[in-house]
PDB file of N, CA and C in Angstrom:
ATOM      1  N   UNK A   1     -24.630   8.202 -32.273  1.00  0.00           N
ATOM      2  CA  UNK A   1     -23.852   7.241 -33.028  1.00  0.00           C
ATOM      3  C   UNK A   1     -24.789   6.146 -33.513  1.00  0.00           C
ATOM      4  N   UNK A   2     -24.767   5.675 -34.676  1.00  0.00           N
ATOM      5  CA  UNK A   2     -25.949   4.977 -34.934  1.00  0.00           C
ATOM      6  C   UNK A   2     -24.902   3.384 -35.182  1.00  0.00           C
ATOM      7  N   UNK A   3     -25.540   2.151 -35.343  1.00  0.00           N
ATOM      8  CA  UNK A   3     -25.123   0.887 -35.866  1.00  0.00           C
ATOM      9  C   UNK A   3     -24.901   0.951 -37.337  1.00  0.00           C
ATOM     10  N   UNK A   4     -23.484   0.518 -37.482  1.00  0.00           N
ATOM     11  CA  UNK A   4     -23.228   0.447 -39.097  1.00  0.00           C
ATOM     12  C   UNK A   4     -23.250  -0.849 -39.395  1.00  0.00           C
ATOM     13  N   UNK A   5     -23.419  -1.954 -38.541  1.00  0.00           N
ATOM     14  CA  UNK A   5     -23.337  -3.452 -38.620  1.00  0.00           C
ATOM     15  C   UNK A   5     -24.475  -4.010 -39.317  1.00  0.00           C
ATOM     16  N   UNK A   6     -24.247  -4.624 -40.374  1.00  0.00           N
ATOM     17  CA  UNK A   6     -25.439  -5.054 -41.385  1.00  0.00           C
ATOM     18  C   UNK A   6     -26.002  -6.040 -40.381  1.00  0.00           C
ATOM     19  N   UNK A   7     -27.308  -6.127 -40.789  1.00  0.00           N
ATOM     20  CA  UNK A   7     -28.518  -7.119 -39.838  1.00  0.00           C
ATOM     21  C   UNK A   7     -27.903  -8.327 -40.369  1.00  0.00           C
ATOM     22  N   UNK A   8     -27.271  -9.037 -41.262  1.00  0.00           N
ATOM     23  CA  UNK A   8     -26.868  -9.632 -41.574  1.00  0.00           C
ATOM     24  C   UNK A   8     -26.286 -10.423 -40.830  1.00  0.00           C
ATOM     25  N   UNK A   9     -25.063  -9.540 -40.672  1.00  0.00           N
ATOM     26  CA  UNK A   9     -23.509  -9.861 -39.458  1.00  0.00           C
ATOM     27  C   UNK A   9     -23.728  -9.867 -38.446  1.00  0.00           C
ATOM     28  N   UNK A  10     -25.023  -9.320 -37.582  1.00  0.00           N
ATOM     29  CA  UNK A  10     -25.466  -9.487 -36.212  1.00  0.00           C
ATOM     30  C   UNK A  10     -26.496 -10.924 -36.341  1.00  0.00           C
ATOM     31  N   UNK A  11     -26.722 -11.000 -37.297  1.00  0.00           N
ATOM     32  CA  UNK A  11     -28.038 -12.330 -37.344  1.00  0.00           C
ATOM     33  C   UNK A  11     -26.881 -13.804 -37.086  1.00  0.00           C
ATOM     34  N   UNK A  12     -25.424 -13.189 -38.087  1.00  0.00           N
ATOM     35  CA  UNK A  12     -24.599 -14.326 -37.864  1.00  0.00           C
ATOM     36  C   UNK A  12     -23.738 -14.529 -36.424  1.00  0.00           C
ATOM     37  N   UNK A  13     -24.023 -13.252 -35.683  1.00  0.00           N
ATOM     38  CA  UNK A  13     -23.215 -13.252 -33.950  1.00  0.00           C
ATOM     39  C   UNK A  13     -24.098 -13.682 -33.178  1.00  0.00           C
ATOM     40  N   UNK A  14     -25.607 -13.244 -33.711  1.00  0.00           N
ATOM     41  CA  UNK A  14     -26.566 -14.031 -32.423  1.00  0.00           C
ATOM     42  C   UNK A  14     -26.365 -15.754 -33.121  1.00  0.00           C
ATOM     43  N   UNK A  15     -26.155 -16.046 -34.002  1.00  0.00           N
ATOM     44  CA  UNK A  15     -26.183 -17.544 -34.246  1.00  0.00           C
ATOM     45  C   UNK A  15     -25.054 -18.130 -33.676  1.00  0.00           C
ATOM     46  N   UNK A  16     -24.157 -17.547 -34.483  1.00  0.00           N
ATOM     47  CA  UNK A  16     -22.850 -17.806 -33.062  1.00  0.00           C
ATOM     48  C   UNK A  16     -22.720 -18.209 -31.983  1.00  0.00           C
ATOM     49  N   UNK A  17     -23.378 -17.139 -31.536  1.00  0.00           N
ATOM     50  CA  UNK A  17     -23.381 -17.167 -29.622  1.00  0.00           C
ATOM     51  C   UNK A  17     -24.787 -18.023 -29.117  1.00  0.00           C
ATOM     52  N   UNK A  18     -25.263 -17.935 -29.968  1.00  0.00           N
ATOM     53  CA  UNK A  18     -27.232 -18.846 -29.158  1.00  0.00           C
ATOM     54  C   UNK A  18     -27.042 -19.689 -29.946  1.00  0.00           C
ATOM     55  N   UNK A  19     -26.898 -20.018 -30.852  1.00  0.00           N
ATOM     56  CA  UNK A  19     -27.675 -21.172 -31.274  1.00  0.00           C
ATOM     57  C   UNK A  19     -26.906 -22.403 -32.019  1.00  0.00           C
ATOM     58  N   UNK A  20     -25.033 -21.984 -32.705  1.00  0.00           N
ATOM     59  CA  UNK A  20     -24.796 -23.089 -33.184  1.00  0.00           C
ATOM     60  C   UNK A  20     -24.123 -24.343 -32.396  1.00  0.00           C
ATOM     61  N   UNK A  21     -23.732 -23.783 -30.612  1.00  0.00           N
ATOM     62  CA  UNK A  21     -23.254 -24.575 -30.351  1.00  0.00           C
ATOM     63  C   UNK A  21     -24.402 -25.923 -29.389  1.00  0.00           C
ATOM     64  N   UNK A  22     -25.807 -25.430 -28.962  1.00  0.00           N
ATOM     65  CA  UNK A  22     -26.843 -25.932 -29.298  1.00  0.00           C
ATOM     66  C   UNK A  22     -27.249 -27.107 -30.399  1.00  0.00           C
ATOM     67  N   UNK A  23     -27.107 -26.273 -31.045  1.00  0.00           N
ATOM     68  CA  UNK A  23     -27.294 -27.629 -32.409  1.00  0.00           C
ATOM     69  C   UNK A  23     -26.367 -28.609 -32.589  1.00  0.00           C
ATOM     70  N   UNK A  24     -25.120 -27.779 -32.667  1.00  0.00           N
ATOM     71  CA  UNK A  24     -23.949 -29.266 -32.481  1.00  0.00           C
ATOM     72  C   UNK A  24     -24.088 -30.117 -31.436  1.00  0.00           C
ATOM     73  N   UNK A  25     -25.114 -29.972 -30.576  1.00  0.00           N
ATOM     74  CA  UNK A  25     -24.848 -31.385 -29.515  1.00  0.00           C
ATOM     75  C   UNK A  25     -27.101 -32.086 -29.792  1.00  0.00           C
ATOM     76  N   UNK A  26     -27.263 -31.408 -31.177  1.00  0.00           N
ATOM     77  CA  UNK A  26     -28.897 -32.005 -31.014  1.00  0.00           C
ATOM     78  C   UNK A  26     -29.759 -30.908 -30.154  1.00  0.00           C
ATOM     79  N   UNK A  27     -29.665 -30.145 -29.442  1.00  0.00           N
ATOM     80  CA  UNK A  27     -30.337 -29.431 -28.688  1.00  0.00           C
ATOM     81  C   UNK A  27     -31.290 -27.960 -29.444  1.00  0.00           C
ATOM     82  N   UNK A  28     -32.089 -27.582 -29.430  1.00  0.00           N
ATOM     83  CA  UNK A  28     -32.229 -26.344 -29.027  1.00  0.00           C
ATOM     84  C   UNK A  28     -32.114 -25.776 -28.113  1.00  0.00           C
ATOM     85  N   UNK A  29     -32.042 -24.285 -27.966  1.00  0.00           N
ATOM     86  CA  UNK A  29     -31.238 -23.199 -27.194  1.00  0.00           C
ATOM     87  C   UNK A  29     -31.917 -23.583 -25.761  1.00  0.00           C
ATOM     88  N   UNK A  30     -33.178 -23.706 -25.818  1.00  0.00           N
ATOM     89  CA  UNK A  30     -34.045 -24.009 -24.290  1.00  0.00           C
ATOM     90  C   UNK A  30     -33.448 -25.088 -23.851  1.00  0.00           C
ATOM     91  N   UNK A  31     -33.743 -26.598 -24.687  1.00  0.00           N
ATOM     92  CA  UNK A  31     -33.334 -27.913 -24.479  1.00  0.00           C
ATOM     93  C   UNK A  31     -31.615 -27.570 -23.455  1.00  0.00           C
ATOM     94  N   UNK A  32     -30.548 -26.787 -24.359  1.00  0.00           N
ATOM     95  CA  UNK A  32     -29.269 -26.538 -23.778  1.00  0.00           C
ATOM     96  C   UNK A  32     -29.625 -26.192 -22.295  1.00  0.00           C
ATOM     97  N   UNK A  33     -30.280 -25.156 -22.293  1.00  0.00           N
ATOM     98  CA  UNK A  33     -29.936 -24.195 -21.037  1.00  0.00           C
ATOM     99  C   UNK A  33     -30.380 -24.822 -20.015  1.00  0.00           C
ATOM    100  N   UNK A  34     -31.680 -25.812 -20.243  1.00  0.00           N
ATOM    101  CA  UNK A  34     -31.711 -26.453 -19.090  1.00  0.00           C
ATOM    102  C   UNK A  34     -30.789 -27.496 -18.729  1.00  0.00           C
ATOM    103  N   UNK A  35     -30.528 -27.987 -19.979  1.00  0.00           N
ATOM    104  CA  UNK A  35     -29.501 -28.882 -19.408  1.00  0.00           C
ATOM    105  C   UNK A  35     -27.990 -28.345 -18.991  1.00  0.00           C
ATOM    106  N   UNK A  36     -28.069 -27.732 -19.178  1.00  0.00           N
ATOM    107  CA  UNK A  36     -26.435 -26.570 -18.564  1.00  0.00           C
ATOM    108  C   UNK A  36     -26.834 -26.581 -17.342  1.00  0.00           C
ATOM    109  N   UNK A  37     -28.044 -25.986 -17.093  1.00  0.00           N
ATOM    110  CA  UNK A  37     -28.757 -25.421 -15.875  1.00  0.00           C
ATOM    111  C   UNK A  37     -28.710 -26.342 -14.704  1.00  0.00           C
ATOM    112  N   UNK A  38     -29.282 -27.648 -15.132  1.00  0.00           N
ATOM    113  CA  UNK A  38     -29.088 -28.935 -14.548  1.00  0.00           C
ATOM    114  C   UNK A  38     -27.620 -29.360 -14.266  1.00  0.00           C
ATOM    115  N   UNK A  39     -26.548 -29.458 -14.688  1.00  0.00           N
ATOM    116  CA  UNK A  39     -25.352 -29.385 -14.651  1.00  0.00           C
ATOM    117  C   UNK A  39     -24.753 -28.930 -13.936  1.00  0.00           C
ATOM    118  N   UNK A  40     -24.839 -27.457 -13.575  1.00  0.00           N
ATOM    119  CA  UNK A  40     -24.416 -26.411 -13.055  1.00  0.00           C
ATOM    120  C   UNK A  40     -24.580 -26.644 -11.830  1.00  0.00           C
ATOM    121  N   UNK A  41     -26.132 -26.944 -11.349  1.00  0.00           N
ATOM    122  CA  UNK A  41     -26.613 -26.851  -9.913  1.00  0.00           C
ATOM    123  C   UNK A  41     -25.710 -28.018  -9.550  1.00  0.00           C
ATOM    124  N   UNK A  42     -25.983 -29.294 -10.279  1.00  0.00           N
ATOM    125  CA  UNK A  42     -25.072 -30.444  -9.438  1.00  0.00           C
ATOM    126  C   UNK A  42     -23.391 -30.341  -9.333  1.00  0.00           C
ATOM    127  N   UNK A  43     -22.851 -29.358 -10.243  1.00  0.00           N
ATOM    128  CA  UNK A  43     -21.884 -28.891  -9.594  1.00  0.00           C
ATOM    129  C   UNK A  43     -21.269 -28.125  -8.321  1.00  0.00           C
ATOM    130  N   UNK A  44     -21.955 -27.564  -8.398  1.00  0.00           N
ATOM    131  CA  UNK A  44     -22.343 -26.544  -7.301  1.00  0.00           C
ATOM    132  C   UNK A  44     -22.245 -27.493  -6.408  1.00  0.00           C
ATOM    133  N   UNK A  45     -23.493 -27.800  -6.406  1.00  0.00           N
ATOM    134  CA  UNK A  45     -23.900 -29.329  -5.089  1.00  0.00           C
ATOM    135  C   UNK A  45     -22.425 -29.438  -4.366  1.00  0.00           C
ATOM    136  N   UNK A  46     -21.630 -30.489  -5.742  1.00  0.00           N
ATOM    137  CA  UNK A  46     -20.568 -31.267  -5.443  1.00  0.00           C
ATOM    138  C   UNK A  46     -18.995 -30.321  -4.873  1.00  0.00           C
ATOM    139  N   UNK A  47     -19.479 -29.359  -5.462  1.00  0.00           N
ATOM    140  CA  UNK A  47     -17.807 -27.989  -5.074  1.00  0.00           C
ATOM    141  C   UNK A  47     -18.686 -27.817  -3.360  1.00  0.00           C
ATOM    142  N   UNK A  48     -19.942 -27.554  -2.971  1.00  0.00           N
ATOM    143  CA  UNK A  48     -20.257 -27.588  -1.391  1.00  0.00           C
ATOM    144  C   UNK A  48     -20.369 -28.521  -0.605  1.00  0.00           C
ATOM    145  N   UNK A  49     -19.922 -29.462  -1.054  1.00  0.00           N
ATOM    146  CA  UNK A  49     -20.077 -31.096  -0.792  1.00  0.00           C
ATOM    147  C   UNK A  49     -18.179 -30.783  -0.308  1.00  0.00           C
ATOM    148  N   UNK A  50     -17.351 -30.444  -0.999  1.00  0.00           N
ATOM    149  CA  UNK A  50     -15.983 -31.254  -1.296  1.00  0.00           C
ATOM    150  C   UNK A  50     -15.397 -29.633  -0.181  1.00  0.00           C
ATOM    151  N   UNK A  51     -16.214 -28.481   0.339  1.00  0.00           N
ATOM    152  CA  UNK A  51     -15.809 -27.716   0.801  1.00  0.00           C
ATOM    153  C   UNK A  51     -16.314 -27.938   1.911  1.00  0.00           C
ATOM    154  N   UNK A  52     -17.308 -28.695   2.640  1.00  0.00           N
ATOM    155  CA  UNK A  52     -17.686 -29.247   3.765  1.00  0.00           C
ATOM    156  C   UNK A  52     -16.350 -30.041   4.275  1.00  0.00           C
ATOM    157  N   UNK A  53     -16.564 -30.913   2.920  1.00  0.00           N
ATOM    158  CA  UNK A  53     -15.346 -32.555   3.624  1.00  0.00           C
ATOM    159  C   UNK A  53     -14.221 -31.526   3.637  1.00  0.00           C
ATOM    160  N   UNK A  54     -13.623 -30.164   3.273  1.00  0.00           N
ATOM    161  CA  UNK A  54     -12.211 -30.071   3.681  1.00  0.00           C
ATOM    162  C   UNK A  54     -12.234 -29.652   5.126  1.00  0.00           C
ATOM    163  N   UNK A  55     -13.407 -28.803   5.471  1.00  0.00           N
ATOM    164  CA  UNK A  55     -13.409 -28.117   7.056  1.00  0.00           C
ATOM    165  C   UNK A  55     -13.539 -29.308   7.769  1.00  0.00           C
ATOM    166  N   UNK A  56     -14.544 -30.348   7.611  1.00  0.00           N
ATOM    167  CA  UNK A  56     -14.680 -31.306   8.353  1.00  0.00           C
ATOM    168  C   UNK A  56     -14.561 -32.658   7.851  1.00  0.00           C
ATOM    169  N   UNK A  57     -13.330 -33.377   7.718  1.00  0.00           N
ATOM    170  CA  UNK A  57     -12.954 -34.104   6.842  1.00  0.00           C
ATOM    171  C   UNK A  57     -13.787 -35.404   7.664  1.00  0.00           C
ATOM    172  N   UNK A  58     -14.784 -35.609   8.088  1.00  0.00           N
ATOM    173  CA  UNK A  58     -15.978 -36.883   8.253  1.00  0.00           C
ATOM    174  C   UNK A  58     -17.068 -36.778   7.538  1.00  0.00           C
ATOM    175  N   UNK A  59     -17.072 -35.561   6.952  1.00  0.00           N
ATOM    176  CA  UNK A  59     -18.601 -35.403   6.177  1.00  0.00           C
ATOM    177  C   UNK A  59     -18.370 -35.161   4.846  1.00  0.00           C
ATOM    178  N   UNK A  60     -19.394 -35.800   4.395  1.00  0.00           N
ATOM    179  CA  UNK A  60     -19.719 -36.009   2.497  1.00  0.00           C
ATOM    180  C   UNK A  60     -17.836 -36.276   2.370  1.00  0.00           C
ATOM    181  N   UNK A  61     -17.839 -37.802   2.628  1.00  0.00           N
ATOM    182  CA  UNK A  61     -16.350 -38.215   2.524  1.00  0.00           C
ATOM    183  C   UNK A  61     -16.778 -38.381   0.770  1.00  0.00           C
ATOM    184  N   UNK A  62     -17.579 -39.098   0.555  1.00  0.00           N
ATOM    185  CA  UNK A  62     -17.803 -39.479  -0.984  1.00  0.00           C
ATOM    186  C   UNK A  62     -19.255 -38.439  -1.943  1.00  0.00           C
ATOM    187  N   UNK A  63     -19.367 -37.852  -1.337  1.00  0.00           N
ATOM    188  CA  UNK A  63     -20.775 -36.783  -2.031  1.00  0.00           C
ATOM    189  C   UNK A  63     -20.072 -36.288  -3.333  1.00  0.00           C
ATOM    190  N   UNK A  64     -18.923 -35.905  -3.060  1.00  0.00           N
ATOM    191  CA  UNK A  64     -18.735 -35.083  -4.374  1.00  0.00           C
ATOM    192  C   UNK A  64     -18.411 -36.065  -5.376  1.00  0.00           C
ATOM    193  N   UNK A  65     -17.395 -36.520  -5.394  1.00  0.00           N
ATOM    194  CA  UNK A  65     -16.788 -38.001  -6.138  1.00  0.00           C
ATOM    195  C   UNK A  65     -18.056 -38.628  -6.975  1.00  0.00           C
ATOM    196  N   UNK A  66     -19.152 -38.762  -5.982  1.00  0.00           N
ATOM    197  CA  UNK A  66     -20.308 -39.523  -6.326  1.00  0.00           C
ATOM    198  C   UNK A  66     -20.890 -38.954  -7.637  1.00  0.00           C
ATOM    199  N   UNK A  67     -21.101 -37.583  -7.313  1.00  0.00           N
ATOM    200  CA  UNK A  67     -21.864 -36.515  -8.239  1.00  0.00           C
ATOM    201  C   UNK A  67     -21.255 -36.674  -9.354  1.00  0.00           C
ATOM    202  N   UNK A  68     -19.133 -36.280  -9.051  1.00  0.00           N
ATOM    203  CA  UNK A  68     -18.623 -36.328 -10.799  1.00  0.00           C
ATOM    204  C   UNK A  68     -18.982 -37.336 -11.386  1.00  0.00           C
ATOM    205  N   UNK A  69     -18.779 -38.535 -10.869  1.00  0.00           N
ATOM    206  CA  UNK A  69     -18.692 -39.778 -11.537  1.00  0.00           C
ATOM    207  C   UNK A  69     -20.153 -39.893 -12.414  1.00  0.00           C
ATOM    208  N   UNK A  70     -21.711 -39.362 -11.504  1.00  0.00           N
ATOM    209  CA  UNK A  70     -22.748 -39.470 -12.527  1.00  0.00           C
ATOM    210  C   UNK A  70     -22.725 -38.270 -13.446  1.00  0.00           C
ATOM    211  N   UNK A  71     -22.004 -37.087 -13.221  1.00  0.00           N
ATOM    212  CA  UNK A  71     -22.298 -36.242 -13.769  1.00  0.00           C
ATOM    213  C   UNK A  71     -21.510 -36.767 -16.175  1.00  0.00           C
ATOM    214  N   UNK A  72     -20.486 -37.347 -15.264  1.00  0.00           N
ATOM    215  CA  UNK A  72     -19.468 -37.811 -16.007  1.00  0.00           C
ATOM    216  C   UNK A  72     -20.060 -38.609 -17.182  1.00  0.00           C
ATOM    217  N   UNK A  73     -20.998 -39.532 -16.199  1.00  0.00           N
ATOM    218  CA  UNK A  73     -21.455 -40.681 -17.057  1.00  0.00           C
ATOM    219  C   UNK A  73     -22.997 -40.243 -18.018  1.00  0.00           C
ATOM    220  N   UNK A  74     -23.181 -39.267 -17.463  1.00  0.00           N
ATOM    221  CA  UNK A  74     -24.034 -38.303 -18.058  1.00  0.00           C
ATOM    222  C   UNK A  74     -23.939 -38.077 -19.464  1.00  0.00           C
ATOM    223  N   UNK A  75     -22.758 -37.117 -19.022  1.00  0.00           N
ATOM    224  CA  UNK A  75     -22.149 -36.739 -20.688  1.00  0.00           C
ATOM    225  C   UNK A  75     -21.547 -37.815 -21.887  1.00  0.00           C
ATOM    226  N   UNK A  76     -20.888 -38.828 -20.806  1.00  0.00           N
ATOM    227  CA  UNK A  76     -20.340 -39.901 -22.085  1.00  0.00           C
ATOM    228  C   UNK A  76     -21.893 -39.910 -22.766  1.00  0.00           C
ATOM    229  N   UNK A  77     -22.778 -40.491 -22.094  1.00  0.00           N
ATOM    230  CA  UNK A  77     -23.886 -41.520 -22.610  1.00  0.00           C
ATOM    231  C   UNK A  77     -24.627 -39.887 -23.519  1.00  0.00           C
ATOM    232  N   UNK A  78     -24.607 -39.177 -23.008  1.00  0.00           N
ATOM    233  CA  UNK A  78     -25.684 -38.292 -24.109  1.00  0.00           C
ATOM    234  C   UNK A  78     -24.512 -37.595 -25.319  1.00  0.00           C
ATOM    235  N   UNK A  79     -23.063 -37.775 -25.679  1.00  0.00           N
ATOM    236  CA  UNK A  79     -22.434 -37.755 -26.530  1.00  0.00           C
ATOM    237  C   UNK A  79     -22.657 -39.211 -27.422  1.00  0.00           C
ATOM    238  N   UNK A  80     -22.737 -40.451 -26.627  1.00  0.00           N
ATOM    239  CA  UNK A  80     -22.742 -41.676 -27.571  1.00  0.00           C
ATOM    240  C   UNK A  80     -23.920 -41.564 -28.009  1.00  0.00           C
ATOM    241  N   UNK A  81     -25.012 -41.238 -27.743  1.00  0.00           N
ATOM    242  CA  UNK A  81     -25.980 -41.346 -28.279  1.00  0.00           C
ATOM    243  C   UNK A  81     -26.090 -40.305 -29.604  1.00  0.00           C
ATOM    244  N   UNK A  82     -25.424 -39.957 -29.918  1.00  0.00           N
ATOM    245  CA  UNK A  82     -25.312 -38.884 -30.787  1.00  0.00           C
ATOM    246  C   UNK A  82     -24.731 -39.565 -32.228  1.00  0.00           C
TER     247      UNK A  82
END
């Protein structure tokens, strides 16, 4: 079975998917991923932070809270700057 999809229409799905939502925030595709990447982990962090405090509700009373709130202030400030 061979590809009937013009190089065209695939040049416009890889742009699609990699690269225009990248540009809408200033980024290139690398610039994004690390910063997703960065994101991600401190989520993470904060969802094992907030699953500690439920088994043992004395620990990381404020760890997670802490994280959204910079994670939060993160995004306002690198949207205003835009």
């Amino acid at each position: 079975m061979s590809d009937t999809t013009p190089s065209s229409a695939r040049a416009g799905t890889f742009a699609r998917l990699f690269l225009d939502h990248p540009a809408s925030v200033d980024e290139t595709y690398f610039q994004h991923m690390r910063f997703a990447g960065w994101f991600s982990f401190w989520l993470a962090t904060a969802a094992g932070a907030a699953l500690l405090h439920a088994i043992v509700p004395a620990v990381c009373e404020t760890t997670a809270s802490r994280i959204i709130r910079r994670l939060y202030a993160r995004i306002e400030n690198r949207h205003a700057a835009q």
